[in-house]
C-alpha atoms as a PDB file:
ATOM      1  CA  UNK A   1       0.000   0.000   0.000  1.00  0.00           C
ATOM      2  CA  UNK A   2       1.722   3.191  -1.373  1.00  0.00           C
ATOM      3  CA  UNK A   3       1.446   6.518   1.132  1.00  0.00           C
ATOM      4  CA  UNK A   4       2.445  10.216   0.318  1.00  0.00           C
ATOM      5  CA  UNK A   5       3.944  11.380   3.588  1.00  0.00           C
ATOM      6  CA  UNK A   6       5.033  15.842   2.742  1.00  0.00           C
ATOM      7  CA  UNK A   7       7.079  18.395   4.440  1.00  0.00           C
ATOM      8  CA  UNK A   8       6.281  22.155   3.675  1.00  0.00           C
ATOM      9  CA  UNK A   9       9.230  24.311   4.069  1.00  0.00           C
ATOM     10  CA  UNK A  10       9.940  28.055   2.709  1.00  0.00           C
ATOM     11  CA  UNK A  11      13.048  30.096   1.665  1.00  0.00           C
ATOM     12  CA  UNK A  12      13.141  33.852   0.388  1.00  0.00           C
ATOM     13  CA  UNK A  13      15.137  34.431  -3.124  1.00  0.00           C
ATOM     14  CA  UNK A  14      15.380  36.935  -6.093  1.00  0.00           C
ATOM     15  CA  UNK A  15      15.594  36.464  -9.270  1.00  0.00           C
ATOM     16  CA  UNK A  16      15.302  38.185 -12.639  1.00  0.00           C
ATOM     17  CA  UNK A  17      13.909  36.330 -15.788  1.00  0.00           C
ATOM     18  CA  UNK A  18      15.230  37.094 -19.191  1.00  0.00           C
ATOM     19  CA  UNK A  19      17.389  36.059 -22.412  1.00  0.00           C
ATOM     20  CA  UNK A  20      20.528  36.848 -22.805  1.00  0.00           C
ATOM     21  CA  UNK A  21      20.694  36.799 -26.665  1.00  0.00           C
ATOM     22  CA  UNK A  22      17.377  39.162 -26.744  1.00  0.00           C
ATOM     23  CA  UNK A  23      16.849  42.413 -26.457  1.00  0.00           C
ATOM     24  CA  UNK A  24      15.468  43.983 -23.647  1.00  0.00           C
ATOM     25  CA  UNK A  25      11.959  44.839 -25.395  1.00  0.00           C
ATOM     26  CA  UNK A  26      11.654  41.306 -26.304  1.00  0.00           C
ATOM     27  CA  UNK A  27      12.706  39.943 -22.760  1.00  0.00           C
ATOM     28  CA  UNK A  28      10.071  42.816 -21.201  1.00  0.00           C
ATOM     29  CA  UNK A  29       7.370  41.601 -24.154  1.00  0.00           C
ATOM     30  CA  UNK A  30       8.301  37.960 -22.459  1.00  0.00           C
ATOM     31  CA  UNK A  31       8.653  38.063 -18.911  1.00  0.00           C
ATOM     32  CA  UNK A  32       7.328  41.845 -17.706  1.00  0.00           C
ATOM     33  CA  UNK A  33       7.771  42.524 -14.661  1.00  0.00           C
ATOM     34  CA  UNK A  34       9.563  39.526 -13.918  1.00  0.00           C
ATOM     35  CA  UNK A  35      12.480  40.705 -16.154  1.00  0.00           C
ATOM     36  CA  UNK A  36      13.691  44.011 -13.634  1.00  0.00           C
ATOM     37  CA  UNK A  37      16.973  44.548 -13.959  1.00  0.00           C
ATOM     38  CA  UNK A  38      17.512  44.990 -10.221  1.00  0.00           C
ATOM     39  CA  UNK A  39      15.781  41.936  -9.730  1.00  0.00           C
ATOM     40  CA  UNK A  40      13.028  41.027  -7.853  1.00  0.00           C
ATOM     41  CA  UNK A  41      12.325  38.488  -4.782  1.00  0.00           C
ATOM     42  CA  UNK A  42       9.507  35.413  -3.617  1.00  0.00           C
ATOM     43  CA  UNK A  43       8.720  34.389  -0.512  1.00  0.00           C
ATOM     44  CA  UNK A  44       8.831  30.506  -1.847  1.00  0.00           C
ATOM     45  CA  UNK A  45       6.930  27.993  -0.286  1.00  0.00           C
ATOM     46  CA  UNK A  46       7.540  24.673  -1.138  1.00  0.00           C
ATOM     47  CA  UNK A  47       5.922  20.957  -0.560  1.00  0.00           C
ATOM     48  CA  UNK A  48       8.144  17.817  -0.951  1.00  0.00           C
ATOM     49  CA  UNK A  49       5.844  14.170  -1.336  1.00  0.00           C
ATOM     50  CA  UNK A  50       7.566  11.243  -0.396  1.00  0.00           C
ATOM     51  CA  UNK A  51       5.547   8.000  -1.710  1.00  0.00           C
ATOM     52  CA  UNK A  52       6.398   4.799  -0.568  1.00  0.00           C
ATOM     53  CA  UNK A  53       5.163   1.878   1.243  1.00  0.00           C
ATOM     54  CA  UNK A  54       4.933   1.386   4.814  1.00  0.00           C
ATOM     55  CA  UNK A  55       7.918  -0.284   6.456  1.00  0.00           C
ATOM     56  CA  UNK A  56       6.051  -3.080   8.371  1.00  0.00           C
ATOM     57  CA  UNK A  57       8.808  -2.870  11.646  1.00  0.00           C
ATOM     58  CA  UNK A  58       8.649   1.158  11.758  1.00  0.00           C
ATOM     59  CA  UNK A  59       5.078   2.083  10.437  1.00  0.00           C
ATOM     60  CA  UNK A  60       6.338   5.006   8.598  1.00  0.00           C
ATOM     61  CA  UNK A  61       7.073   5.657   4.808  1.00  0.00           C
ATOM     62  CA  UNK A  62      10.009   7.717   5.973  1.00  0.00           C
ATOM     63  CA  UNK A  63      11.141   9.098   8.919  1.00  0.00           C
ATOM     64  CA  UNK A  64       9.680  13.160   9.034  1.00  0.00           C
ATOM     65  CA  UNK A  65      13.043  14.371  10.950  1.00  0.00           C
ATOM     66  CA  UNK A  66      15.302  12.689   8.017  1.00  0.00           C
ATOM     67  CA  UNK A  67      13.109  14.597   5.451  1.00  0.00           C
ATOM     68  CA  UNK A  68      13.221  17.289   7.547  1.00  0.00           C
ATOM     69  CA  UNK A  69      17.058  17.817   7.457  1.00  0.00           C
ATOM     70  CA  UNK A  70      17.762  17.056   3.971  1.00  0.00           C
ATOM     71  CA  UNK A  71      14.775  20.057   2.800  1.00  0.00           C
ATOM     72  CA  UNK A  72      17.187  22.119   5.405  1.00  0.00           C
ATOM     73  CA  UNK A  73      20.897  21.729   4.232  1.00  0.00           C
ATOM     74  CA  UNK A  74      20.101  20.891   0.720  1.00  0.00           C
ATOM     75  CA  UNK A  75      17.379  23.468  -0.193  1.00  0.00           C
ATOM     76  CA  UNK A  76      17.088  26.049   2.394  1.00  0.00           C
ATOM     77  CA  UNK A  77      20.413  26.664   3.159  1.00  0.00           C
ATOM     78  CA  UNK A  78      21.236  27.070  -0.587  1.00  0.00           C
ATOM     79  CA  UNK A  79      18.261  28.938  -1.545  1.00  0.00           C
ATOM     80  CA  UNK A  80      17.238  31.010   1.651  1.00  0.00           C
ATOM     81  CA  UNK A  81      18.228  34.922   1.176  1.00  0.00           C
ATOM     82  CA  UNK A  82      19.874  34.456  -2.168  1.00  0.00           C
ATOM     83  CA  UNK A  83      19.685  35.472  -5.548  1.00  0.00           C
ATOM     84  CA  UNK A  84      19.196  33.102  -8.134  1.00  0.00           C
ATOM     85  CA  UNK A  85      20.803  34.415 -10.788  1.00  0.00           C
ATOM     86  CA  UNK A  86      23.819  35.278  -8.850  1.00  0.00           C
ATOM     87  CA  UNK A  87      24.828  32.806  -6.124  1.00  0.00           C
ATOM     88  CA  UNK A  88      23.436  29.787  -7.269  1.00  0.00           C
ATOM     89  CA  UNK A  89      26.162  28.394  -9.907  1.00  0.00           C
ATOM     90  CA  UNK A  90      22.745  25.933 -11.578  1.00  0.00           C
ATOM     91  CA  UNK A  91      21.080  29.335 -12.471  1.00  0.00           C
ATOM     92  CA  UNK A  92      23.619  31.326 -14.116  1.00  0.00           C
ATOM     93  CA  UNK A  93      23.183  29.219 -17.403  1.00  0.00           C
ATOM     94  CA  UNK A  94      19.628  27.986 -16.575  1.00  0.00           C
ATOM     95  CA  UNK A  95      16.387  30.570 -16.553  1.00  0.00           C
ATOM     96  CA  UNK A  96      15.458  30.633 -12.937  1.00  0.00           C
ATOM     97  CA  UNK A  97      11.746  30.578 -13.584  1.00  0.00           C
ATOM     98  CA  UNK A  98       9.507  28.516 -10.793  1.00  0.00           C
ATOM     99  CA  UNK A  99       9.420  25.031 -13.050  1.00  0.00           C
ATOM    100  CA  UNK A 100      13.552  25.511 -13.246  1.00  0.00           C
ATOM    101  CA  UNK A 101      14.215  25.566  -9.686  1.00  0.00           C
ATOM    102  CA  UNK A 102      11.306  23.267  -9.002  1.00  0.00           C
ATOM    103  CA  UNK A 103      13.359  20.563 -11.370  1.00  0.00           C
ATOM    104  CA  UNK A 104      16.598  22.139  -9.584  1.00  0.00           C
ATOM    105  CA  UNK A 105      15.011  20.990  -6.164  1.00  0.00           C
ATOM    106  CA  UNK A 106      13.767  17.659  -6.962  1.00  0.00           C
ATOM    107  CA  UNK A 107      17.077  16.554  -8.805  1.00  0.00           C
ATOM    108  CA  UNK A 108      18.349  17.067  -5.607  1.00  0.00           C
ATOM    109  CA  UNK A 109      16.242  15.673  -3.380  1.00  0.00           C
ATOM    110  CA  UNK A 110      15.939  12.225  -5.824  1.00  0.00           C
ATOM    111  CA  UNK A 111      19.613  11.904  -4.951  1.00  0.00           C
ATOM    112  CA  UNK A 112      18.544  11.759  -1.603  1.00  0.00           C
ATOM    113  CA  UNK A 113      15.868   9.901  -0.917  1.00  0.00           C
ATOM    114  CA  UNK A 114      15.577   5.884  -1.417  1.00  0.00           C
ATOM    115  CA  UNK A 115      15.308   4.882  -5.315  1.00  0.00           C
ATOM    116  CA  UNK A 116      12.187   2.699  -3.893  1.00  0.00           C
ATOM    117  CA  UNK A 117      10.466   5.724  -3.288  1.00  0.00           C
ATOM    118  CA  UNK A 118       8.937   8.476  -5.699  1.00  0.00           C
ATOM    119  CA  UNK A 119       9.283  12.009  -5.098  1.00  0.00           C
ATOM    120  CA  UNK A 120       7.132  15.125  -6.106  1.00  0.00           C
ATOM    121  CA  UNK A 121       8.232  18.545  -5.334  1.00  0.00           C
ATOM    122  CA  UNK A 122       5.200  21.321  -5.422  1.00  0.00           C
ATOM    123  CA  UNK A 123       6.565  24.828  -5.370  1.00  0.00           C
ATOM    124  CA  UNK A 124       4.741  28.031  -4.712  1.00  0.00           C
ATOM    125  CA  UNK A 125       5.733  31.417  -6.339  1.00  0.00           C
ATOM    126  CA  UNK A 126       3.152  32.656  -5.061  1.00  0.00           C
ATOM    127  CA  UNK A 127      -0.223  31.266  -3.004  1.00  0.00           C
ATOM    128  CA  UNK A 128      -2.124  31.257  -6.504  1.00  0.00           C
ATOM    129  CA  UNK A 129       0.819  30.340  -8.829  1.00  0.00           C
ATOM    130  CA  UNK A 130       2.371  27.055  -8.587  1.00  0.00           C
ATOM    131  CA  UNK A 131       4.612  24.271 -10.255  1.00  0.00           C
ATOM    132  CA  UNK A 132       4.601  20.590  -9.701  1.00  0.00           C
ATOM    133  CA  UNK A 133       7.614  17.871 -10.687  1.00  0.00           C
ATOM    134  CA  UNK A 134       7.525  14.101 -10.219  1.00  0.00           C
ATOM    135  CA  UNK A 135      10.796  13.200 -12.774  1.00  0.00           C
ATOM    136  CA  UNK A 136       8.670  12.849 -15.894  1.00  0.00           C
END
């Protein structure tokens, strides 16, 4: 029997969206307001599923504190206060638009979590705009 056990977590970033081979009317036409020069920021709020069966000795899928700590030091701590574009090496040749670092943040956590389980990462630019990954 297969159970989604999540974690909700946040972090705080900036980013700016745009092209570099375009023009800046074209990357405005594109990504408006998104494409400030001086960047602009998110207060991110993201969901991580872990699906799995139930160990029969333990009861649990996986153990919450485990998930927990990885969300921490592999997402938060890299993410939390930063911007994108800048001081996160993945984004400076990769658009840091909410499906890239939602792909960004599940590659991560699939290297983390037990191949027998699947992963989905929900992430929240905003309370009504949201992306969703599973790996396919």
């Amino acid at each position: 029997m297969k159970v989604t056990v999540s974690r909700k977590a946040h972090f705080n970033a900036a980013h700016r969206l745009y092209v570099e081979d375009w023009s800046e009317e074209k990357n405005n036409k594109v990504f408006g307001k998104c494409c400030n020069e001086n960047y602009h920021g998110h207060n991110y709020e993201l969901v991580v599923d872990v699906i799995g069966d139930i160990d029969k000795t333990t009861g649990i899928v996986i153990d919450l504190k485990v998930l927990k700590d990885i969300i921490k030091e592999e997402i938060e701590e890299v993410l939390d206060h930063k911007n994108l574009n800048l001081d996160v090496p993945y984004f400076k040749k990769v658009i840091p638009t909410a499906e890239n670092i939602c792909i960004f943040i599940w590659d991560i956590m699939r290297k983390k979590i037990s191949k027998d389980k699947d992963i989905a990462v929900t992430l929240y630019e905003t309370p009504r705009n949201f992306v969703k990954y599973s790996g396919n």
